[in-house]
Protein backbone atom coordinates (compact mmCIF):
# COMPACT_ATOMS: atom_id res chain seq x y z
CA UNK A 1 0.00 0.00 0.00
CA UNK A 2 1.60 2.93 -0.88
CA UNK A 3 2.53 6.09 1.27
CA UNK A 4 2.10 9.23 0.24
CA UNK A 5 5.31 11.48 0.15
CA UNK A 6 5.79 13.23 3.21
CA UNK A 7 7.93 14.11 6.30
CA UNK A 8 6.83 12.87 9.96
CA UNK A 9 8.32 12.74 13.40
CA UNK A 10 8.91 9.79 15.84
CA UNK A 11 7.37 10.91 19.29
CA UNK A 12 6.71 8.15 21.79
CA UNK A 13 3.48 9.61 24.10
CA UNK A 14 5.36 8.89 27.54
CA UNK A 15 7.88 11.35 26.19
CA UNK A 16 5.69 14.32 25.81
CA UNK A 17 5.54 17.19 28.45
CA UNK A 18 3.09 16.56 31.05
CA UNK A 19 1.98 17.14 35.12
CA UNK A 20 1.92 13.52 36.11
CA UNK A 21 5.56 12.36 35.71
CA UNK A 22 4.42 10.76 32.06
CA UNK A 23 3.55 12.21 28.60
CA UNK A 24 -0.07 11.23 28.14
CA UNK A 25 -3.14 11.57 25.72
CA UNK A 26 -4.16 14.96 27.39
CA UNK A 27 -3.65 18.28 25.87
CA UNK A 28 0.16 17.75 25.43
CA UNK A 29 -0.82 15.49 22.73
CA UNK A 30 -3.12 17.25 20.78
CA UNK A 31 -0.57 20.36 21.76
CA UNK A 32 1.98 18.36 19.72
CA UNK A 33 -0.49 17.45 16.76
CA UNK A 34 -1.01 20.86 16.37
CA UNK A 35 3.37 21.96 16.12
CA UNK A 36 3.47 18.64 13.20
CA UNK A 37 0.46 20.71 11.31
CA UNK A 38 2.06 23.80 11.45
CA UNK A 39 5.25 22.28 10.10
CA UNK A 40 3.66 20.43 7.65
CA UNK A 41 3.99 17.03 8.48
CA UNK A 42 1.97 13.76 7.63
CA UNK A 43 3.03 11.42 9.88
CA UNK A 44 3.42 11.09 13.76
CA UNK A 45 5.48 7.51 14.36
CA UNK A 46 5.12 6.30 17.84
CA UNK A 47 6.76 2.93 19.79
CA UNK A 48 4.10 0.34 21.02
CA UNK A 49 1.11 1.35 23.10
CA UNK A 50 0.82 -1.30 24.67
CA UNK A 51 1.26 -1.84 28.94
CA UNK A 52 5.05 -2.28 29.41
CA UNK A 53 6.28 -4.84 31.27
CA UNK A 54 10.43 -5.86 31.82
CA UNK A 55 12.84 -3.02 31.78
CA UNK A 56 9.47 -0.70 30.82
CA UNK A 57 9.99 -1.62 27.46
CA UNK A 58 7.38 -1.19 25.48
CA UNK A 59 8.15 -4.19 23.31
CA UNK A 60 8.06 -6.05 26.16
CA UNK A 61 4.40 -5.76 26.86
CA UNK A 62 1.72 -7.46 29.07
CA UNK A 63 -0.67 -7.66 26.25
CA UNK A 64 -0.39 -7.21 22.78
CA UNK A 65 -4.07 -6.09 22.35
CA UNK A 66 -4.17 -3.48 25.62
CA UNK A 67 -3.88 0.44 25.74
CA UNK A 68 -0.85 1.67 28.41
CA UNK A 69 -2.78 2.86 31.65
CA UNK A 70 0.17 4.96 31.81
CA UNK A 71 -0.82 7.13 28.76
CA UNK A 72 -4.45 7.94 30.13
CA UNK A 73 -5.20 11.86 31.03
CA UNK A 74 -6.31 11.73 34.55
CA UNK A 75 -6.99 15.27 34.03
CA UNK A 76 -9.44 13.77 32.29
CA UNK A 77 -11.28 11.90 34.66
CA UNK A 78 -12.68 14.98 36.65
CA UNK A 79 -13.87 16.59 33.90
CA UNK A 80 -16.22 13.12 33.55
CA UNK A 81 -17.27 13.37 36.96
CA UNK A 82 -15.29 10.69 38.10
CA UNK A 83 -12.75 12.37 40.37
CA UNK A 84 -13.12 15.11 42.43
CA UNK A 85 -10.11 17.86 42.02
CA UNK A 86 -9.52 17.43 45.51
CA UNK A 87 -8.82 13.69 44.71
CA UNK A 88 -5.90 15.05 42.20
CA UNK A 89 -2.17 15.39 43.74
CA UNK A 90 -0.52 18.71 42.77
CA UNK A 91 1.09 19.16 39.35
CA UNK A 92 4.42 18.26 39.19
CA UNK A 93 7.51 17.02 36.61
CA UNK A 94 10.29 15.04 37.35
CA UNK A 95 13.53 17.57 38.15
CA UNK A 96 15.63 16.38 35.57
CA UNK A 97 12.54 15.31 32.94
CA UNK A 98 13.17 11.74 33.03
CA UNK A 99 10.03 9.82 33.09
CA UNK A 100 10.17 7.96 36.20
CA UNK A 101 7.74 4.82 34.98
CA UNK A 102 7.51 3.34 39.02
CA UNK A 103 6.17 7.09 40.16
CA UNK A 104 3.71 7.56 37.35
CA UNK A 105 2.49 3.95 37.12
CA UNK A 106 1.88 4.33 41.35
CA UNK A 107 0.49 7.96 41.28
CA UNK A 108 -2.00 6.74 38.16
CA UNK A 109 -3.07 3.18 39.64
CA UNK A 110 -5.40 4.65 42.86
CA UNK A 111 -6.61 7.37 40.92
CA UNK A 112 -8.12 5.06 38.14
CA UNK A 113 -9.29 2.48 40.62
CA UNK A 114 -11.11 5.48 42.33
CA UNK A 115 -12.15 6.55 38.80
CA UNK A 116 -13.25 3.20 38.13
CA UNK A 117 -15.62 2.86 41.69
CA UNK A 118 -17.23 6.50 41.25
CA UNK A 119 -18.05 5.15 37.33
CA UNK A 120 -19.83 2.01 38.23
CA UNK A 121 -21.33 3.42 41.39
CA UNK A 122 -22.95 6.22 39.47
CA UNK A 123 -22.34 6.46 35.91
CA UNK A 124 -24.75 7.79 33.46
CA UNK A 125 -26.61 5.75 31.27
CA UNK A 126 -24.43 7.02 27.90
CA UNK A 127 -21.40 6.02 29.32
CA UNK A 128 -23.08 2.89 30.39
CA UNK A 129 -23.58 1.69 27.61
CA UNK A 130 -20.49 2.79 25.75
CA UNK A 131 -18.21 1.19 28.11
CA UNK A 132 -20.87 -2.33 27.80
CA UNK A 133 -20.57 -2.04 23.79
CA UNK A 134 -16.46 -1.65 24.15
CA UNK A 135 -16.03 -4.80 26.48
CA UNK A 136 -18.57 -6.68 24.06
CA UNK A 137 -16.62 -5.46 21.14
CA UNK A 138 -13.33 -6.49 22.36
CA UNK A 139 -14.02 -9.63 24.68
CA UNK A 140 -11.83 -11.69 22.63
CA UNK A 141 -8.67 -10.62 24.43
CA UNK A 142 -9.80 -8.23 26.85
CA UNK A 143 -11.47 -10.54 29.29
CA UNK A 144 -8.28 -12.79 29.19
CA UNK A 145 -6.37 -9.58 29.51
CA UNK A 146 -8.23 -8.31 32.77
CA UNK A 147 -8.11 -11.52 34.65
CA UNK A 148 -4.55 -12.09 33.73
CA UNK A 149 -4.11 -8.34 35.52
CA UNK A 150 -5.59 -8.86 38.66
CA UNK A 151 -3.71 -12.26 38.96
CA UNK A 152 -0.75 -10.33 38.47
CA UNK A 153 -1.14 -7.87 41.02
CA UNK A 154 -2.26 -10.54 43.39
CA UNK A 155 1.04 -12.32 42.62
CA UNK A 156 2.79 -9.29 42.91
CA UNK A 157 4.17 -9.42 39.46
CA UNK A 158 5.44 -12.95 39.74
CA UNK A 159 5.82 -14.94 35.91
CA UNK A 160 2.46 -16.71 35.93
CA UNK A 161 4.09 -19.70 35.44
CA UNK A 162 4.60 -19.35 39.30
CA UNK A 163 1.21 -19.27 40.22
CA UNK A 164 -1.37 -21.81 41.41
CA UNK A 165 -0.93 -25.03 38.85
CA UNK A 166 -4.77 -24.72 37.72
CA UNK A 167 -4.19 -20.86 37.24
CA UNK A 168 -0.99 -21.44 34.85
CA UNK A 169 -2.47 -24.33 33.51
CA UNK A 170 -5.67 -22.25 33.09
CA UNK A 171 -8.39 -25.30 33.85
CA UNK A 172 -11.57 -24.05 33.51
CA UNK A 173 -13.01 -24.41 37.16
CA UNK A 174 -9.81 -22.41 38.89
CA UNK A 175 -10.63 -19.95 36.17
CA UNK A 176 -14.25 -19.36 36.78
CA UNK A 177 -13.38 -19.14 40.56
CA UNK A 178 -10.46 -16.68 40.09
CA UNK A 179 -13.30 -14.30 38.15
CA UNK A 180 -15.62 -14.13 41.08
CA UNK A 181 -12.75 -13.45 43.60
CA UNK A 182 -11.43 -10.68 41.40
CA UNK A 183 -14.39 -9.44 39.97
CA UNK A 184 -13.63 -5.79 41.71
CA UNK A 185 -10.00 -6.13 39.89
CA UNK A 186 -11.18 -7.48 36.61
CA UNK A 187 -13.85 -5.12 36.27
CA UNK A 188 -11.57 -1.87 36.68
CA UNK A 189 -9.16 -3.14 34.44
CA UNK A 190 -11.86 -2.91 31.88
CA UNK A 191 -12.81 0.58 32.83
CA UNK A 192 -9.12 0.88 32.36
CA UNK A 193 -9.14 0.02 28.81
CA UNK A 194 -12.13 1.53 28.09
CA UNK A 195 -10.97 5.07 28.90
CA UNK A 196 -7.73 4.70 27.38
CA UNK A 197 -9.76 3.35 24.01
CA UNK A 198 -11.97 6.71 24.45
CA UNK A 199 -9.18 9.46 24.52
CA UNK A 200 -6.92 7.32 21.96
CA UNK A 201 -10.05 8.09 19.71
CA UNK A 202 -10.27 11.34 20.32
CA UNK A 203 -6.43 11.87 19.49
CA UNK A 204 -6.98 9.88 16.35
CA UNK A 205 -9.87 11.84 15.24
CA UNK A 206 -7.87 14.74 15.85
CA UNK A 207 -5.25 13.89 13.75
CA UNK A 208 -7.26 12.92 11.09
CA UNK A 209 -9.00 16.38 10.79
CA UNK A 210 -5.47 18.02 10.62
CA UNK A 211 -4.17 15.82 8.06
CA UNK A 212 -1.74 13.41 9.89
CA UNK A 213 -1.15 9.94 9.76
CA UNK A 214 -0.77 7.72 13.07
CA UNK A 215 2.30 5.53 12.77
CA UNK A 216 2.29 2.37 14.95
CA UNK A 217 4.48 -0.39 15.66
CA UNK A 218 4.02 -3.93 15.83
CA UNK A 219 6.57 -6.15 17.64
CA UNK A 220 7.03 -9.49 16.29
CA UNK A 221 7.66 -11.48 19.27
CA UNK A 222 4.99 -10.92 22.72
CA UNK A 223 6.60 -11.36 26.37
CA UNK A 224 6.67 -14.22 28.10
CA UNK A 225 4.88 -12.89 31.36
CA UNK A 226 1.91 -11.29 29.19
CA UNK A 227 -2.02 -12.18 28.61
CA UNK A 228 -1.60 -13.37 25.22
CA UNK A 229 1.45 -16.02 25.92
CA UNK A 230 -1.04 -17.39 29.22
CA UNK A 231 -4.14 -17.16 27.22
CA UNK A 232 -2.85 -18.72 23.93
CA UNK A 233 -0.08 -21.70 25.27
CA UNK A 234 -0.61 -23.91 22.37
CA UNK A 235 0.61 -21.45 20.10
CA UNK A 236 4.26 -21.35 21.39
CA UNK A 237 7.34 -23.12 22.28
CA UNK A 238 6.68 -24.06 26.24
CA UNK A 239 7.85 -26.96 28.17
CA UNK A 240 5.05 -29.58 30.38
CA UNK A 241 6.17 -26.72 32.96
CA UNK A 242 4.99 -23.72 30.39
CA UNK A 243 8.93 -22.66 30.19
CA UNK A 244 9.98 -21.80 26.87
CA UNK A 245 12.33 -24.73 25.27
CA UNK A 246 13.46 -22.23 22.88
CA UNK A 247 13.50 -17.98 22.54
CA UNK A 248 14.04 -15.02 20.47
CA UNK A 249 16.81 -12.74 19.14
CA UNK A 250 19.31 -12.05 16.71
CA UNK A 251 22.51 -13.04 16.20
CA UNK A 252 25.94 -10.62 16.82
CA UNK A 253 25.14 -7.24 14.64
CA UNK A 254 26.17 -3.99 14.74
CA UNK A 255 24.53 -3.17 18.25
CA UNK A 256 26.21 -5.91 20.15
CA UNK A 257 29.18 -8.52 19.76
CA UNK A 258 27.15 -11.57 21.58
CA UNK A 259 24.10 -10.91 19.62
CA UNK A 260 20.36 -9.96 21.68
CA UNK A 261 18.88 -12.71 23.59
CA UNK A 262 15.32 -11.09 23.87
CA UNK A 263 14.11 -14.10 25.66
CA UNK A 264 10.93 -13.94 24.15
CA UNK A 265 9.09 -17.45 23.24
CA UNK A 266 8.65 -18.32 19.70
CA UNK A 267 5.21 -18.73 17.84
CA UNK A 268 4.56 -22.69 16.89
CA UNK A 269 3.46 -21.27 13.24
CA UNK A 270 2.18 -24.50 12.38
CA UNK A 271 -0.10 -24.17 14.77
CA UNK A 272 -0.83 -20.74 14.07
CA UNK A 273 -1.76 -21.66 10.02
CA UNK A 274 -3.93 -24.31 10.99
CA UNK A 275 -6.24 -21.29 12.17
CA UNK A 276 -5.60 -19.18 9.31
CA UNK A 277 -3.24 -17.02 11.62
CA UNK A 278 -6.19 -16.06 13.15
CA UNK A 279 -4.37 -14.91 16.22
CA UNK A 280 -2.30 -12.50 14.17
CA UNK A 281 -5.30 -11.50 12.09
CA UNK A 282 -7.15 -10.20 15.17
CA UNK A 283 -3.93 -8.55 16.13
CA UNK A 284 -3.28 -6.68 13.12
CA UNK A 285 -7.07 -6.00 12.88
CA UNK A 286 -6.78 -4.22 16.52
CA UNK A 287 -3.63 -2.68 16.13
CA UNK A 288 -5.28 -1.19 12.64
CA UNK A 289 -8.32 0.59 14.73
CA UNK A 290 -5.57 2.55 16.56
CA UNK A 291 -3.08 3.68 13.89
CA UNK A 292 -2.84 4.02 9.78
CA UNK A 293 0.50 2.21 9.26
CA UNK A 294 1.92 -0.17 10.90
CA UNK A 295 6.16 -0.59 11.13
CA UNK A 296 6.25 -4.28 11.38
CA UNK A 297 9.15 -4.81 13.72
CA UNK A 298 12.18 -7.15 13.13
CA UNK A 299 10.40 -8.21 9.26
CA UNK A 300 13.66 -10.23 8.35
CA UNK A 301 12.00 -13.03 11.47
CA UNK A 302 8.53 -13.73 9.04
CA UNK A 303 11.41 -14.75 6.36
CA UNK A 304 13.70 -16.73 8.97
CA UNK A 305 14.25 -16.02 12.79
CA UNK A 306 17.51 -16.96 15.37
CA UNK A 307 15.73 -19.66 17.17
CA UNK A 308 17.89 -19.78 20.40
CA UNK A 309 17.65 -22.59 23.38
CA UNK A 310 16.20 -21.40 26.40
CA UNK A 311 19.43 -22.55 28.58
CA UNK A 312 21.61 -20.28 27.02
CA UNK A 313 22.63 -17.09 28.48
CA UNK A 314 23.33 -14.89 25.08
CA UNK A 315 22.43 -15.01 21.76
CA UNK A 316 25.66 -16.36 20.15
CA UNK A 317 24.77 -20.41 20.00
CA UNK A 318 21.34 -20.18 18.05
CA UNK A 319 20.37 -21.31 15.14
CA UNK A 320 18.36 -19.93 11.85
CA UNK A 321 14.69 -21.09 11.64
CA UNK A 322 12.39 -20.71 8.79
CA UNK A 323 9.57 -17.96 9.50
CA UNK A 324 5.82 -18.13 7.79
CA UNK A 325 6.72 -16.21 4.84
CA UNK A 326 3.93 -15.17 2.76
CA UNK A 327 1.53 -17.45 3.90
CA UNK A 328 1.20 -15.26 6.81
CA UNK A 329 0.59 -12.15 4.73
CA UNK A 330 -1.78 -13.40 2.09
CA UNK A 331 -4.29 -14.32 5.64
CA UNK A 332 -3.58 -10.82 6.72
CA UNK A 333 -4.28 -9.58 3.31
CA UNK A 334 -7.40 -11.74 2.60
CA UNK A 335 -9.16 -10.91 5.84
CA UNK A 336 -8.30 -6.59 6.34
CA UNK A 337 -7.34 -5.99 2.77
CA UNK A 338 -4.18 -4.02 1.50
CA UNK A 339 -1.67 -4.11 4.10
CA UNK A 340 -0.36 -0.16 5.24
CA UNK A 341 2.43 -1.94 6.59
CA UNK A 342 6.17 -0.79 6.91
CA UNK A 343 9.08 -3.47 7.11
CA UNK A 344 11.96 -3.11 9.64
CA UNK A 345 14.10 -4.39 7.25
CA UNK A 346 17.52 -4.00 9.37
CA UNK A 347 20.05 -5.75 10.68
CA UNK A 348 21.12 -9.47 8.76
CA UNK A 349 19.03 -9.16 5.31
CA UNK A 350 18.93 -12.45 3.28
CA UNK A 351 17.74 -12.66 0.24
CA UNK A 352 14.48 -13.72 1.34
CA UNK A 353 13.70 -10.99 3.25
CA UNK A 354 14.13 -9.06 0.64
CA UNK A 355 11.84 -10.98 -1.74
CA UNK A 356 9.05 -11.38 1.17
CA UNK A 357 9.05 -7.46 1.29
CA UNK A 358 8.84 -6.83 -2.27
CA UNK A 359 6.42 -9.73 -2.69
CA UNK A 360 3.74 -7.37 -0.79
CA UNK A 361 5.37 -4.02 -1.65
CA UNK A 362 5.98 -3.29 1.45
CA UNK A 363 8.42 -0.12 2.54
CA UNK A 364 11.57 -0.78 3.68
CA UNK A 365 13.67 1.24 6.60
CA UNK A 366 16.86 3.20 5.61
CA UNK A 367 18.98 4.69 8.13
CA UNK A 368 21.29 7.43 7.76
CA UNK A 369 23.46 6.49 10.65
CA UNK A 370 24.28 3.29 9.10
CA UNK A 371 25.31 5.45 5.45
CA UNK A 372 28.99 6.22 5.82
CA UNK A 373 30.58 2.90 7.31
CA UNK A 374 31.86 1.74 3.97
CA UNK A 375 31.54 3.75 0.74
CA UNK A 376 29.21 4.89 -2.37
CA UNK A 377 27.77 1.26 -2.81
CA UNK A 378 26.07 1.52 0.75
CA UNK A 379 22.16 1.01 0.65
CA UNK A 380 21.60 3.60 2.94
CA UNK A 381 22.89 6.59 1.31
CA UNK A 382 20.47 8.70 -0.35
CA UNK A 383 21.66 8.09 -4.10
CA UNK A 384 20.90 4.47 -3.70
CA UNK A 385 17.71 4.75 -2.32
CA UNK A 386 14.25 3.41 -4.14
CA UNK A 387 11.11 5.22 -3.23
CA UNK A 388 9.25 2.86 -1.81
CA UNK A 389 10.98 3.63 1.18
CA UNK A 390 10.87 5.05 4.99
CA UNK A 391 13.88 6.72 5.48
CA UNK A 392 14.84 7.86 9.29
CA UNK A 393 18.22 9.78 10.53
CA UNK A 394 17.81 7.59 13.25
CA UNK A 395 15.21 5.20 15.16
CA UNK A 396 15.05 4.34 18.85
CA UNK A 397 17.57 1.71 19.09
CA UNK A 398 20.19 4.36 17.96
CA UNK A 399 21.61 7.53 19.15
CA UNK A 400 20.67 10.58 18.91
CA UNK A 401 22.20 12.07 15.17
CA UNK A 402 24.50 14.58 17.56
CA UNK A 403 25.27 11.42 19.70
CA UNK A 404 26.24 9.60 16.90
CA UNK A 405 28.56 12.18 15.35
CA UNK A 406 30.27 13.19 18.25
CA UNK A 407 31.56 9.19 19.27
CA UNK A 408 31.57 8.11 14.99
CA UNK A 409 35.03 6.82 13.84
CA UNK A 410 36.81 9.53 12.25
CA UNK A 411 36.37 7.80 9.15
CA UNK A 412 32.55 7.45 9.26
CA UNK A 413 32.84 11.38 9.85
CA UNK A 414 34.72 12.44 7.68
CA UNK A 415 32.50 10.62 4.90
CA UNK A 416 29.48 12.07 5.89
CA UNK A 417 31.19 15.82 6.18
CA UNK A 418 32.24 14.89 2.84
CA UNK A 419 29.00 13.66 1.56
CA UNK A 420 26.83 16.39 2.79
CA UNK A 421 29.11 19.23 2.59
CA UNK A 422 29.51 20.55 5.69
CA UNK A 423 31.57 21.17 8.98
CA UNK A 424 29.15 18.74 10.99
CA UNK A 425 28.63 21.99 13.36
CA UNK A 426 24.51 21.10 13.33
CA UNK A 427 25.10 17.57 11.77
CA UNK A 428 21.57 16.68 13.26
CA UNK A 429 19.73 19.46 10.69
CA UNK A 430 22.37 18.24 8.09
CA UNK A 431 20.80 14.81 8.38
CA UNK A 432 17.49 16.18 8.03
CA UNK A 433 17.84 17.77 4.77
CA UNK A 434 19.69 15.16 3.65
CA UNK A 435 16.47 12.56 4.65
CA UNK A 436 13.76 15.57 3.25
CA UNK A 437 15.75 15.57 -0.04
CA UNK A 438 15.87 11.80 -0.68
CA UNK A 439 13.53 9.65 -3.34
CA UNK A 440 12.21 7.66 -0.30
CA UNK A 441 8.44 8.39 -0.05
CA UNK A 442 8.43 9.41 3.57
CA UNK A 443 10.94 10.64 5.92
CA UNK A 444 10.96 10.68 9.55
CA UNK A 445 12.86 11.98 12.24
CA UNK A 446 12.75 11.08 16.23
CA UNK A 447 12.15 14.54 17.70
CA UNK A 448 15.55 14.70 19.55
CA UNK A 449 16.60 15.33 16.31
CA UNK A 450 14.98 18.18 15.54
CA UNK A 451 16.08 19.36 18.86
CA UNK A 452 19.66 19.19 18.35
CA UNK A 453 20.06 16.55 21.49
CA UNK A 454 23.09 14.61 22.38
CA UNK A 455 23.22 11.28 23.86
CA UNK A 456 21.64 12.08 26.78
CA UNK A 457 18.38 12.06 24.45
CA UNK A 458 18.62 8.74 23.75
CA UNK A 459 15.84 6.42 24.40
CA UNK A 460 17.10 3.25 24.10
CA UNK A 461 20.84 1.10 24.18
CA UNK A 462 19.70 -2.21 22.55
CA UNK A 463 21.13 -5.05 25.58
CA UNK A 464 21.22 -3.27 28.68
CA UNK A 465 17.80 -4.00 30.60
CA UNK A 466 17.87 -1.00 32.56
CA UNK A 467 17.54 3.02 32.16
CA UNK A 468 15.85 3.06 28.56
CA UNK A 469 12.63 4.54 27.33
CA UNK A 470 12.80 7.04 29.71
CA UNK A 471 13.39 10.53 27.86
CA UNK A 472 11.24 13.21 28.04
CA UNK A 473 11.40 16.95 26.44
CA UNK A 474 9.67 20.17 27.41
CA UNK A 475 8.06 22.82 25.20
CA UNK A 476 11.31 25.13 26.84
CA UNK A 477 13.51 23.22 25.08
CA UNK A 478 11.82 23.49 21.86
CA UNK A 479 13.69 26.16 19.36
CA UNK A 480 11.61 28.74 17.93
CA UNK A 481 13.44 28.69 14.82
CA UNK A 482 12.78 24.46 14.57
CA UNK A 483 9.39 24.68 13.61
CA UNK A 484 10.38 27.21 10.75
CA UNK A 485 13.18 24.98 9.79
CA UNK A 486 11.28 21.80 9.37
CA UNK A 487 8.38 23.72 7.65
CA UNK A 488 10.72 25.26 4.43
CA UNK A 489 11.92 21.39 4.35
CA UNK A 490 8.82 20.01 4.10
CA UNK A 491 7.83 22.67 1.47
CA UNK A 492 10.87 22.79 -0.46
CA UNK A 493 11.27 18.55 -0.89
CA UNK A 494 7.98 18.43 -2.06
CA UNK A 495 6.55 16.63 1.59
CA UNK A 496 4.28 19.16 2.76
CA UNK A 497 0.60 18.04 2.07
CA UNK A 498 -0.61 20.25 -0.76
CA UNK A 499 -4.39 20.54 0.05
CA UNK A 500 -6.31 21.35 3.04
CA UNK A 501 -6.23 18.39 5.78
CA UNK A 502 -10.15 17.78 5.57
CA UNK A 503 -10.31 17.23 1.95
CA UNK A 504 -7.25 14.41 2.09
């Protein structure tokens, strides 16, 4: 499906500006939708919305279905009628603007469950009924989703695999028990969803009537501890225990010399293609009601994935295993149609991969940061480019463009001062123009970019566990002249949508 031309910015939510220690779906958001229409942007990319889990990673999620409590506007919630001002703590940021994911996840939790008891003690009959006809129209993964919640939190976050046997083993009698002792737990964890689904629909609408297109991302692989691995056990890898016998990551790449062990469990795709992929159908289907593209994370695994044994503790001694191909995609395309999909098409590219994206015409990723490590014949430099293309300066798993620069080999910089003409004085504009100018059909640019920000931007250092996804800017830190700046690039490269946003 193809993408119209255009320039876009990657913004994870949590890192917006906000009073609750979190960037939410409040005003902040639709604060930021309006700065991309004023610059003349199509797209806003985000990371995963889904409810983190390990290291607060949002690709390491409890669910791959759920909304992120932590993105909901409590603000919000008094305008409904469901908390009294009183009831709100004091508006406050972090000193240093980090986003401290333990302080906003507590500060959010009693609030909602107080939301939650004023709702079903004396909702109106509108909101009723809204909130019955979302929990009807999502059942499918949000009931499994709920109880798995309030399990967790009476666990105390413990793998499920550690809880009662008939729990873990989910047998249908400890099941129907567990929903009558939780019902207070379950049943706010659908208000939960509920309200996050309401103001995510609001901030889509929004974006729609200025023009912009919602970016989303899909990881390939779920997380162990997560509703959809407890609810769906026949479609993985597990043990008679319900360990995993084998997990995900890649082999040794340019992020790290023993490879990723992501420790995720792998999908039994037999299994999955006797259904039709129906799991990953419903999955895409979701994902689809929330965004207008989808980046497919890690693509090169639906070709062939690094299948490696549980035991081990890195990635190194794994072994290449072949992925669904297009059997997967042709389900996905028979049941939702053309596929807005983009493929993260980094890292160790076979053949394969390559013919599984162009089989479906799907984008590919280019990165400038990966441009000047060899010479002219490099794929990622501009004049090699094709246009069916999503070209970045840089994406999440890399550093900021100023980070990069200042810690490149001399070699790497000197090519790109070469190859862009300048000094390398504001190399992070530099690689702006340079991604504007290109053939590739959209270009994007994570906002520390735009802000000039070193390393201390960064949002995530693929292998380390700890101290990621945590960056956060403010409005202060925002240049005046950046907004002009990215407009006249937008304009001038032909990216800046050429009719008014509510005829597109």
């Amino acid at each position: 499906m193809a993408l119209s031309r255009g320039g876009g910015i990657l913004l994870h939510p949590t890192s917006l500006p906000g009073p609750h220690g979190s960037g939410d779906l409040g005003a902040e958001a639709h604060r930021f939708l309006d700065w991309l229409a004023a610059t003349r942007q199509r797209y806003w990319q985000m990371l995963p919305l889904s409810p983190v889990g390990y290291g607060s990673s949002p690709y390491s999620s409890l669910s791959a279905f759920a909304g992120n409590p932590m993105l909901i506007d409590v603000s919000a919630l008094v305008d409904r009628g469901w908390l009294a001002s009183s009831q709100m703590p004091a508006a406050t940021d972090l000193p240093d603007g980090r986003l401290d994911f333990g302080r906003s996840g507590g500060l959010r939790t009693p609030l909602l469950r107080r939301a939650a008891d004023a709702f079903f003690a004396h909702a109106d009959p509108t909101d009723r009924a809204a909130y019955q006809r979302f929990c009807e129209k999502q059942a499918a993964w949000l009931e499994d989703f709920a109880l798995f919640m309030a399990l967790n939190e009476t666990h105390d976050g413990a793998e499920w695999t550690s809880w009662e046997k008939p729990l873990a083993h989910r047998e249908s009698a400890a099941l129907e028990r567990a929903r009558e002792s939780h019902a207070g737990a379950v049943r706010r964890h659908r208000f939960a969803q509920w309200v996050f689904f309401e103001q995510w629909s609001r901030l889509r609408e929004a974006a729609r009537a200025k023009g912009i297109r919602l970016i989303g991302d899909a990881p390939i692989f779920v997380a162990f501890h997560s509703a959809d691995v407890w609810a769906h056990q026949e479609l993985f890898f597990l043990d008679e225990a319900r360990r995993p016998t084998v997990v995900a990551g890649v082999p040794p790449d340019y992020f790290s010399a023993t490879g990723q062990r992501w420790g995720n469990p792998l999908y039994r795709w037999d299994k999955l293609a006797q259904t039709g992929f129906a799991w990953w159908v419903d999955r895409l289907r979701a994902l689809l009601d929330l965004v207008d593209v989808v980046r497919l994370d890690h693509f090169r695994g639906f070709a062939g994935y690094w299948e490696i044994p549980a035991a081990e503790k890195t990635a190194v001694r794994g072994r290449w295993a072949a992925g669904p191909g297009e059997a997967l995609f042709l389900a996905l395309a028979r049941e939702l149609g053309p596929l807005p999909i983009v493929a993260e098409d980094l890292g160790v590219i076979t053949p394969d991969v390559t013919a599984l994206r162009d089989r479906f015409r799907f984008p590919g990723m280019k990165v400038l940061q990966f441009a000047f490590g060899s010479d002219a014949t490099n794929p990622f430099l501009p004049h090699n480019f094709e246009r069916n293309a999503v070209v970045y300066t840089g994406t999440h798993d890399n550093d900021t463009t100023r980070g990069w620069f200042d810690e490149a080999p001399e070699a790497e910089r000197d090519f790109a001062r070469r190859y862009l003409a300048t000094d390398g004085h504001d190399i992070a504009w530099d690689f702006i123009r340079l991604a504007y100018q290109s053939v590739a059909d959209v270009a994007v640019v994570p906002f520390q970019d735009v802000l000039g920000l070193g390393s201390e931007a960064r949002m995530n250092r693929p292998g380390l566990a700890r101290g990621n996804w945590d960056w956060r800017f403010s409005w202060a830190e925002v240049p005046e002249s950046a907004a002009a700046r990215l407009e006249e690039l937008a304009r001038l490269y032909g990216r800046a949508p050429k009719t008014d946003p509510a005829d597109e």
